[in-house]
C-alpha atoms as a PDB file:
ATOM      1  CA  UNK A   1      52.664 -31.481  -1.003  1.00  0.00           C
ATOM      2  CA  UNK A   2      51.452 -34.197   0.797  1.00  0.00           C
ATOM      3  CA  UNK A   3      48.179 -33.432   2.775  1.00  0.00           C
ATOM      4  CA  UNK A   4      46.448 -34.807   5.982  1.00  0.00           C
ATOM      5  CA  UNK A   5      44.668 -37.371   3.780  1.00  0.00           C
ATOM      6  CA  UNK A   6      47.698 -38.516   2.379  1.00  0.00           C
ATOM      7  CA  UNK A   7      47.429 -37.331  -1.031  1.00  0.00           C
ATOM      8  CA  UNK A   8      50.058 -35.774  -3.212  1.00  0.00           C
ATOM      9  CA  UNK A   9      49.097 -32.397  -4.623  1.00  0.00           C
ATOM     10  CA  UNK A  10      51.413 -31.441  -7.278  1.00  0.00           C
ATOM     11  CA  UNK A  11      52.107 -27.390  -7.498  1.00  0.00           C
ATOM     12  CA  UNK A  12      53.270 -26.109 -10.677  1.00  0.00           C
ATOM     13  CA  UNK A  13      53.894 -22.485 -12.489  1.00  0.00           C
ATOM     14  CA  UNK A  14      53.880 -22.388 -16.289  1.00  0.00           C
ATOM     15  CA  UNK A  15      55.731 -19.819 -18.418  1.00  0.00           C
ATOM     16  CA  UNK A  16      52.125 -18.308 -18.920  1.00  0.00           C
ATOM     17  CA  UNK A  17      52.087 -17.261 -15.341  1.00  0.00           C
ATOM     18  CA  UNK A  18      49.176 -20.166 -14.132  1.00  0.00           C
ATOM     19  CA  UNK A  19      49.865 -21.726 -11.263  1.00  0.00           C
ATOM     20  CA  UNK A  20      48.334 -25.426 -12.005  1.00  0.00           C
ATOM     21  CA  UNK A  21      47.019 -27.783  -9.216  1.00  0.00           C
ATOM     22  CA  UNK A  22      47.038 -31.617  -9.499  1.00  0.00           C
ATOM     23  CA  UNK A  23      46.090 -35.195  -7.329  1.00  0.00           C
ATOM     24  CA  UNK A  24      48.066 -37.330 -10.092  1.00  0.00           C
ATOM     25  CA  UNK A  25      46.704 -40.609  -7.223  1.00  0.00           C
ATOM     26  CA  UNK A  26      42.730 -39.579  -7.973  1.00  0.00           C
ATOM     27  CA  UNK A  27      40.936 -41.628 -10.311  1.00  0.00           C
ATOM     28  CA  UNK A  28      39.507 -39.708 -12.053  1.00  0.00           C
ATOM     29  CA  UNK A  29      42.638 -37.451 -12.150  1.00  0.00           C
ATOM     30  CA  UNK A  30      41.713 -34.102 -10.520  1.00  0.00           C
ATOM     31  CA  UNK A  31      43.691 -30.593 -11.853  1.00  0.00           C
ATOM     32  CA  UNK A  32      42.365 -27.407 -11.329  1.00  0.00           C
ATOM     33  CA  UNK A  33      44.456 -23.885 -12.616  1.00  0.00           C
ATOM     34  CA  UNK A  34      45.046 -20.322 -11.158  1.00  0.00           C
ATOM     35  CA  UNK A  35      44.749 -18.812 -14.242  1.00  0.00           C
ATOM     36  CA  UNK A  36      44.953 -14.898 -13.634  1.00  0.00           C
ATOM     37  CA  UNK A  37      47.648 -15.374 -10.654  1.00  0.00           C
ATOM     38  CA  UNK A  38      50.580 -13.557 -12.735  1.00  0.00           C
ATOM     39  CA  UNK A  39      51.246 -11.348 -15.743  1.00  0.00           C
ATOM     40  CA  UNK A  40      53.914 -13.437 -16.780  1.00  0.00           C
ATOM     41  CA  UNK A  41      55.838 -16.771 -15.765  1.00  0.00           C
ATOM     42  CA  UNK A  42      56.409 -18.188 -12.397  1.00  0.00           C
ATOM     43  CA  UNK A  43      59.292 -18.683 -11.498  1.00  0.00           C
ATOM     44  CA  UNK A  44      59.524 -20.194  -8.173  1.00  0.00           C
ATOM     45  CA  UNK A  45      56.452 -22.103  -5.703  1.00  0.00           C
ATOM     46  CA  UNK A  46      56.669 -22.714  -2.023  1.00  0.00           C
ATOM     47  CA  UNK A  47      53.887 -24.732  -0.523  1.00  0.00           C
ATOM     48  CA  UNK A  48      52.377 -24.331   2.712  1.00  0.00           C
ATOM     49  CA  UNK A  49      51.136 -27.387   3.983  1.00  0.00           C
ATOM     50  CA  UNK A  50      49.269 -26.375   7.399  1.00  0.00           C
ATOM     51  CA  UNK A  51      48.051 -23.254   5.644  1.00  0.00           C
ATOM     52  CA  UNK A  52      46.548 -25.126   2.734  1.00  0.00           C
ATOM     53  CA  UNK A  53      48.189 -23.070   0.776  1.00  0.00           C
ATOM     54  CA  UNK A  54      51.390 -22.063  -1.349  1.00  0.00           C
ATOM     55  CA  UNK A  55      53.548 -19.428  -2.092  1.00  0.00           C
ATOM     56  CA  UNK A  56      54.497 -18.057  -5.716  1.00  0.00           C
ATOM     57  CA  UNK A  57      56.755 -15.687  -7.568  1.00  0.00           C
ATOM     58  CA  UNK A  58      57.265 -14.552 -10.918  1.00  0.00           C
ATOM     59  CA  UNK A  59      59.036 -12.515 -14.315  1.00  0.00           C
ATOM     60  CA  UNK A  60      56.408  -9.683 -12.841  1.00  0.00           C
ATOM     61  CA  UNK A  61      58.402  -9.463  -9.911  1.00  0.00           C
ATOM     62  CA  UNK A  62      55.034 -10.118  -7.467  1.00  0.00           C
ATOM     63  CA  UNK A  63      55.503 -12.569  -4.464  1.00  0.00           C
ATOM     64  CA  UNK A  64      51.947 -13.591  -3.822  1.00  0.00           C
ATOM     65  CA  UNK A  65      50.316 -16.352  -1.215  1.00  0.00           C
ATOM     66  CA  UNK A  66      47.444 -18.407  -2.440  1.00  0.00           C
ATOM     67  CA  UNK A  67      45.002 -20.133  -0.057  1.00  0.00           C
ATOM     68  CA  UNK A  68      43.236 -23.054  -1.234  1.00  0.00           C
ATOM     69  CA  UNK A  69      39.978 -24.546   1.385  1.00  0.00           C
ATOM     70  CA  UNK A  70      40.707 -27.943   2.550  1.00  0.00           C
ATOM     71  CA  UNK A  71      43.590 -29.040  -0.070  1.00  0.00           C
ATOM     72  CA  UNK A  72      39.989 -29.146  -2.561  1.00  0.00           C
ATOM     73  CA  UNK A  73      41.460 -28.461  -5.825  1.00  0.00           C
ATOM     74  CA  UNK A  74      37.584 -28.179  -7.171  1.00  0.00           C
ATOM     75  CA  UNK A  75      37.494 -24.792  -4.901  1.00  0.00           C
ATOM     76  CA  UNK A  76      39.180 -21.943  -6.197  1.00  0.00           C
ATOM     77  CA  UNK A  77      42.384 -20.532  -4.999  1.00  0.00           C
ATOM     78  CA  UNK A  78      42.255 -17.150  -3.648  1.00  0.00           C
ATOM     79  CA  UNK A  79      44.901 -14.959  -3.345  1.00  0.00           C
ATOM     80  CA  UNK A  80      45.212 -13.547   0.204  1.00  0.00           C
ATOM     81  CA  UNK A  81      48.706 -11.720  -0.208  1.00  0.00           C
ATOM     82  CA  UNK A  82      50.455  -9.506  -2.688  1.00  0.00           C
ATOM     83  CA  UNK A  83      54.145  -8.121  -2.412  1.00  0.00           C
ATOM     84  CA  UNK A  84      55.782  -5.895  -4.870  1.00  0.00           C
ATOM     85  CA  UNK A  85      59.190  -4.347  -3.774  1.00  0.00           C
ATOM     86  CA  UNK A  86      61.842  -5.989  -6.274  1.00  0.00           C
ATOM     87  CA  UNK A  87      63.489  -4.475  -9.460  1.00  0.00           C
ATOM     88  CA  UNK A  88      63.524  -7.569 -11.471  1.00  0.00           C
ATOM     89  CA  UNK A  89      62.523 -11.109 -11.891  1.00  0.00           C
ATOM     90  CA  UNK A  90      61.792 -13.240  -8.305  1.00  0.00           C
ATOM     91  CA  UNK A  91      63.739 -16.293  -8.271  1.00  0.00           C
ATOM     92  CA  UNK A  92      63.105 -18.031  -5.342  1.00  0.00           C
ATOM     93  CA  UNK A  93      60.784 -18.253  -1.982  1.00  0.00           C
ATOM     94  CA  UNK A  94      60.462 -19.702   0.882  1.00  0.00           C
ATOM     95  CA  UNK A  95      58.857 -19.217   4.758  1.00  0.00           C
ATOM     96  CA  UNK A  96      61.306 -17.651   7.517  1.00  0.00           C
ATOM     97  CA  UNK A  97      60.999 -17.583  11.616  1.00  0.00           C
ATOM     98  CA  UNK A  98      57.822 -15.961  12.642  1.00  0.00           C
ATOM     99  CA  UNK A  99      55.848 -17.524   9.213  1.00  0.00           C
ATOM    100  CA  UNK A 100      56.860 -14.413   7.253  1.00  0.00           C
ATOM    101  CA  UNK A 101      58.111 -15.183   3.532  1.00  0.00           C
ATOM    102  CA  UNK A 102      61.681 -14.597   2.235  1.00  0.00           C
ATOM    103  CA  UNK A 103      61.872 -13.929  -1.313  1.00  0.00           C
ATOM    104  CA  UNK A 104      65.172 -13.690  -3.907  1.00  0.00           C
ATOM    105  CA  UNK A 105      65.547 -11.415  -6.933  1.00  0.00           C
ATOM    106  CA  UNK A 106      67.476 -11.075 -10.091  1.00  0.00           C
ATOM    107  CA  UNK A 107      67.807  -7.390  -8.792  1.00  0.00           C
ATOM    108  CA  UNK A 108      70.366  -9.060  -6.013  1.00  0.00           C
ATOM    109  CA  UNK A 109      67.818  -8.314  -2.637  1.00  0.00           C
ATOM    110  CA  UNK A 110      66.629 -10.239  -0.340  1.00  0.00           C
ATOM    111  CA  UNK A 111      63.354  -9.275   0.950  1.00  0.00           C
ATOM    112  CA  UNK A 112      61.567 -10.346   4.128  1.00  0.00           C
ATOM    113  CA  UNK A 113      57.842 -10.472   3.662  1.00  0.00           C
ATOM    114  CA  UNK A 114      55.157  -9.874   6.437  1.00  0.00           C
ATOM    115  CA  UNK A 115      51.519 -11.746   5.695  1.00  0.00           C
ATOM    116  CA  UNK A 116      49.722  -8.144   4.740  1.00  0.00           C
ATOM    117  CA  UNK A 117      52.505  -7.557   1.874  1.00  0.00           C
ATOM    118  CA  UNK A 118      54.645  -5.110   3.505  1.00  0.00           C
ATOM    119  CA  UNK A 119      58.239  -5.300   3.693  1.00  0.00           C
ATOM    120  CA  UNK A 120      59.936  -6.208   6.915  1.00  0.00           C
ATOM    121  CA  UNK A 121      63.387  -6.353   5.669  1.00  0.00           C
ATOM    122  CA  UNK A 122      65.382  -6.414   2.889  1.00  0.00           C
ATOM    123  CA  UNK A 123      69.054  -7.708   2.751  1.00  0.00           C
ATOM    124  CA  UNK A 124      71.799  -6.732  -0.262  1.00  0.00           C
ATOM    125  CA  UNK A 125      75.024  -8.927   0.879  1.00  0.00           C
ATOM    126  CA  UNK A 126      75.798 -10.214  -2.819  1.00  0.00           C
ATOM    127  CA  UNK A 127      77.111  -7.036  -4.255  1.00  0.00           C
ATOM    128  CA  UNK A 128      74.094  -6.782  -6.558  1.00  0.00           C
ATOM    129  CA  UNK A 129      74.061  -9.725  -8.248  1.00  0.00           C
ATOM    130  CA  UNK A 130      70.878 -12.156  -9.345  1.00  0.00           C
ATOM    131  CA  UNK A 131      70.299 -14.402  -6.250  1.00  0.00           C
ATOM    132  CA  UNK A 132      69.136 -17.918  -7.536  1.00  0.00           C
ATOM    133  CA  UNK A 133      67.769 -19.816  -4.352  1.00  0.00           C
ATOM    134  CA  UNK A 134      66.883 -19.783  -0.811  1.00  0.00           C
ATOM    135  CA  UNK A 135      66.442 -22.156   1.995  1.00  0.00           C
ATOM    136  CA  UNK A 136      65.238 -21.331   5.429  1.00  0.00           C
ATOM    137  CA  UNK A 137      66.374 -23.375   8.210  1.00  0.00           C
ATOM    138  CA  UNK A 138      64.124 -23.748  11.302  1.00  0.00           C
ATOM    139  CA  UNK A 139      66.155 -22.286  13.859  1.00  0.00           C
ATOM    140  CA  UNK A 140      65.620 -18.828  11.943  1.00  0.00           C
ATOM    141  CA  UNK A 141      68.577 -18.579   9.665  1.00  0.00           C
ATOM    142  CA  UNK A 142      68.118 -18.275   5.841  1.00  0.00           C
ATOM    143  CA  UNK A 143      70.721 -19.864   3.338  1.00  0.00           C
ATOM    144  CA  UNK A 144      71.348 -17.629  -0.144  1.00  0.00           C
ATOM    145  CA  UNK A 145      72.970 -18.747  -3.324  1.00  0.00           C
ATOM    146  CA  UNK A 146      73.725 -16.000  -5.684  1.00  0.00           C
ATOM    147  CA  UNK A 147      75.786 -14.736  -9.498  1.00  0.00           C
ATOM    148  CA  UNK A 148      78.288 -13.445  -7.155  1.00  0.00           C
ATOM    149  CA  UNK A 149      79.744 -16.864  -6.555  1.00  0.00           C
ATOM    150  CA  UNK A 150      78.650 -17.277  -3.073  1.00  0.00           C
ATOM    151  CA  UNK A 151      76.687 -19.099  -0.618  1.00  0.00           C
ATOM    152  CA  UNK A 152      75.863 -16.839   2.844  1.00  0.00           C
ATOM    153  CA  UNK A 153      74.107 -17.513   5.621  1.00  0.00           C
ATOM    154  CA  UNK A 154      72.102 -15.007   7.210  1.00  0.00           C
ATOM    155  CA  UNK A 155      70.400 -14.701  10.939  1.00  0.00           C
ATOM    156  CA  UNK A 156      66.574 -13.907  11.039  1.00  0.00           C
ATOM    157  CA  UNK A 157      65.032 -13.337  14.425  1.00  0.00           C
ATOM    158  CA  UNK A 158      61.972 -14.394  15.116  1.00  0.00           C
ATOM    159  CA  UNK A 159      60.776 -11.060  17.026  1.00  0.00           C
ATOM    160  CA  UNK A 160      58.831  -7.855  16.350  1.00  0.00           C
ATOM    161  CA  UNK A 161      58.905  -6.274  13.153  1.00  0.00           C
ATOM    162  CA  UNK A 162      60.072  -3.163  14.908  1.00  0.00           C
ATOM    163  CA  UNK A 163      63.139  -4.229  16.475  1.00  0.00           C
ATOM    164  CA  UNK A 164      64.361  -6.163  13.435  1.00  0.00           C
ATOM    165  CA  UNK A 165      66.393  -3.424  11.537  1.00  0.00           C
ATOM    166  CA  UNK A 166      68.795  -4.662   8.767  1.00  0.00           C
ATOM    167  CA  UNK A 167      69.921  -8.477   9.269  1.00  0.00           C
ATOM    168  CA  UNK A 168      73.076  -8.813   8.414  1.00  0.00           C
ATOM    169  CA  UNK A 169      74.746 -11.973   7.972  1.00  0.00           C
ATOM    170  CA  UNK A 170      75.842 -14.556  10.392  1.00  0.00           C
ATOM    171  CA  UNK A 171      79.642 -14.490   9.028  1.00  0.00           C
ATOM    172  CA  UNK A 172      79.298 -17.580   7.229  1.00  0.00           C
ATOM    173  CA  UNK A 173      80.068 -17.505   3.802  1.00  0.00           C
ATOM    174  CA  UNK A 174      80.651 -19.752   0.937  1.00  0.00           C
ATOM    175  CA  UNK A 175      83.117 -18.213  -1.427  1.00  0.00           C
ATOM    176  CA  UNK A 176      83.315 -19.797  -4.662  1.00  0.00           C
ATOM    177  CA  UNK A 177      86.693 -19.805  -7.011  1.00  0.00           C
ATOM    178  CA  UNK A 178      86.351 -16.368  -9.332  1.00  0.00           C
ATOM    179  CA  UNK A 179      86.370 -18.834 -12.028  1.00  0.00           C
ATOM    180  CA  UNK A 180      83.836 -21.163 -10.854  1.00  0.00           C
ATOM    181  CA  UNK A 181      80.093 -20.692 -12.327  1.00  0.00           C
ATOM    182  CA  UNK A 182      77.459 -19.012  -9.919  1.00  0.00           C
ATOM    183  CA  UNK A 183      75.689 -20.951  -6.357  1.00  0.00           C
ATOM    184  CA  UNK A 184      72.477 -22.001  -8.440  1.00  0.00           C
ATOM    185  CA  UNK A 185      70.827 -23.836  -5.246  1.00  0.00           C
ATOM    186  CA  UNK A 186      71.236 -24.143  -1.749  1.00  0.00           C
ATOM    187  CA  UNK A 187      69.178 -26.581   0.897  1.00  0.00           C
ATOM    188  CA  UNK A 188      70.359 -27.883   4.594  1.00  0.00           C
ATOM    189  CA  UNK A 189      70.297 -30.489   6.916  1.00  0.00           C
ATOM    190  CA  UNK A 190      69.085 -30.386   9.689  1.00  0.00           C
ATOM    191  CA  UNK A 191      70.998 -29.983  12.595  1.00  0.00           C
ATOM    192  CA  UNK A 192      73.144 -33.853  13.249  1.00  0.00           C
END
C-alpha cells in the first residue's frame, strides 16, 4: 500500500494468524502487529487504501476488515467487521461494486460481504471445488479461479441488497484441459 504521504506500508499474515504492519522506507524502521486478529493463519490480505485499512482472511474461515487511523502503524488496528459464513479455509478477498467484500473458500462459495458482516450473496458455479483467487474489476464484475479447472466471470450489480438475488455468471468461462492442474490466480486489465 502506498499512502497519501507516499510511503509503502507492507501488509502481511503469518501462519500464526498476526496480521504484521511495516514502513520498510522509515528510519528507524516502523512495524507494528495485529496479534489476536485470527485463531489460525491468514491466508489472504486485501488493502484498502482510502479506508486506511485492509481486508483479511484465514484457516478459521473469518473474513474480517481492519481499520488503522491515519496509515499510523504506532495506533492500533481495530477490527470494525467480522464475517463467518464459509465451511472451510478462505482463500482469497477482494472489494466488489458498491465497496462490499467478495471472499473465496476451500468449501467452493463465493460469498458477497456487506460492511456489518452479513451476507449479501453467495455464488457456487465451480461444482464445489476449493476456489483459489479473486479479482474484481471496476465495472462490477468479479473474476474466479478455482480446483475445478476453470476461470468464470461473474456480474455483480452495484444496487440494493434487496434486489440482488443469486448472481449468476456472465457466460464467460475459462475451461481448462481435464488434465491440466487447477486456475491458481486470476487478475485483469483494464478495459484497452
Amino acid at each position: 500500500v502506498i499512502v497519501d504521504r507516499g510511503e509503502l506500508i507492507v501488509i502481511a499474515g503469518t501462519c500464526f494468524g498476526q496480521v504484521l504492519l511495516w514502513q520498510p522506507d522509515r528510519s528507524p524502521r516502523v512495524a507494528s502487529a495485529v496479534r489476536d486478529g485470527h485463531a489460525y493463519g491468514v491466508l489472504s490480505i486485501c488493502a484498502l487504501e482510502a479506508e486506511a485499512g485492509f481486508i483479511t482472511t484465514s484457516e478459521d474461515r473469518a473474513v474480517r476488515v481492519w481499520t488503522l487511523p491515519d496509515w499510523a502503524l504506532e495506533a492500533t488496528a481495530t477490527c470494525t467487521m467480522a464475517g463467518f459464513g464459509h465451511r472451510s479455509r478462505i482463500w482469497a478477498c477482494c472489494v466488489v461494486a458498491g465497496g462490499h467484500i467478495a471472499s473465496a473458500g476451500e468449501d467452493g462459495l463465493i460469498i458477497i460481504w456487506n460492511r456489518d458482516g452479513s451476507q449479501r450473496a453467495t455464488l457456487g458455479g465451480h461444482a464445489g471445488q476449493s476456489l483459489w483467487s479473486l479479482s474484481a474489476s471496476p465495472d462490477g464484475r468479479l473474476i474466479s479461479g478455482s480446483a475445478d479447472c476453470s476461470a468464470r466471470v461473474w456480474s455483480i450489480p452495484n444496487n440494493e441488497p434487496s434486489t440482488l438475488e443469486t448472481p449468476e455468471t456472465d457466460g464467460s468461462v475459462l475451461g481448462m484441459d481435464a488434465a491440466a492442474d487447477h486456475v491458481w490466480t486470476v487478475d485483469h486489465l483494464p478495459g484497452i
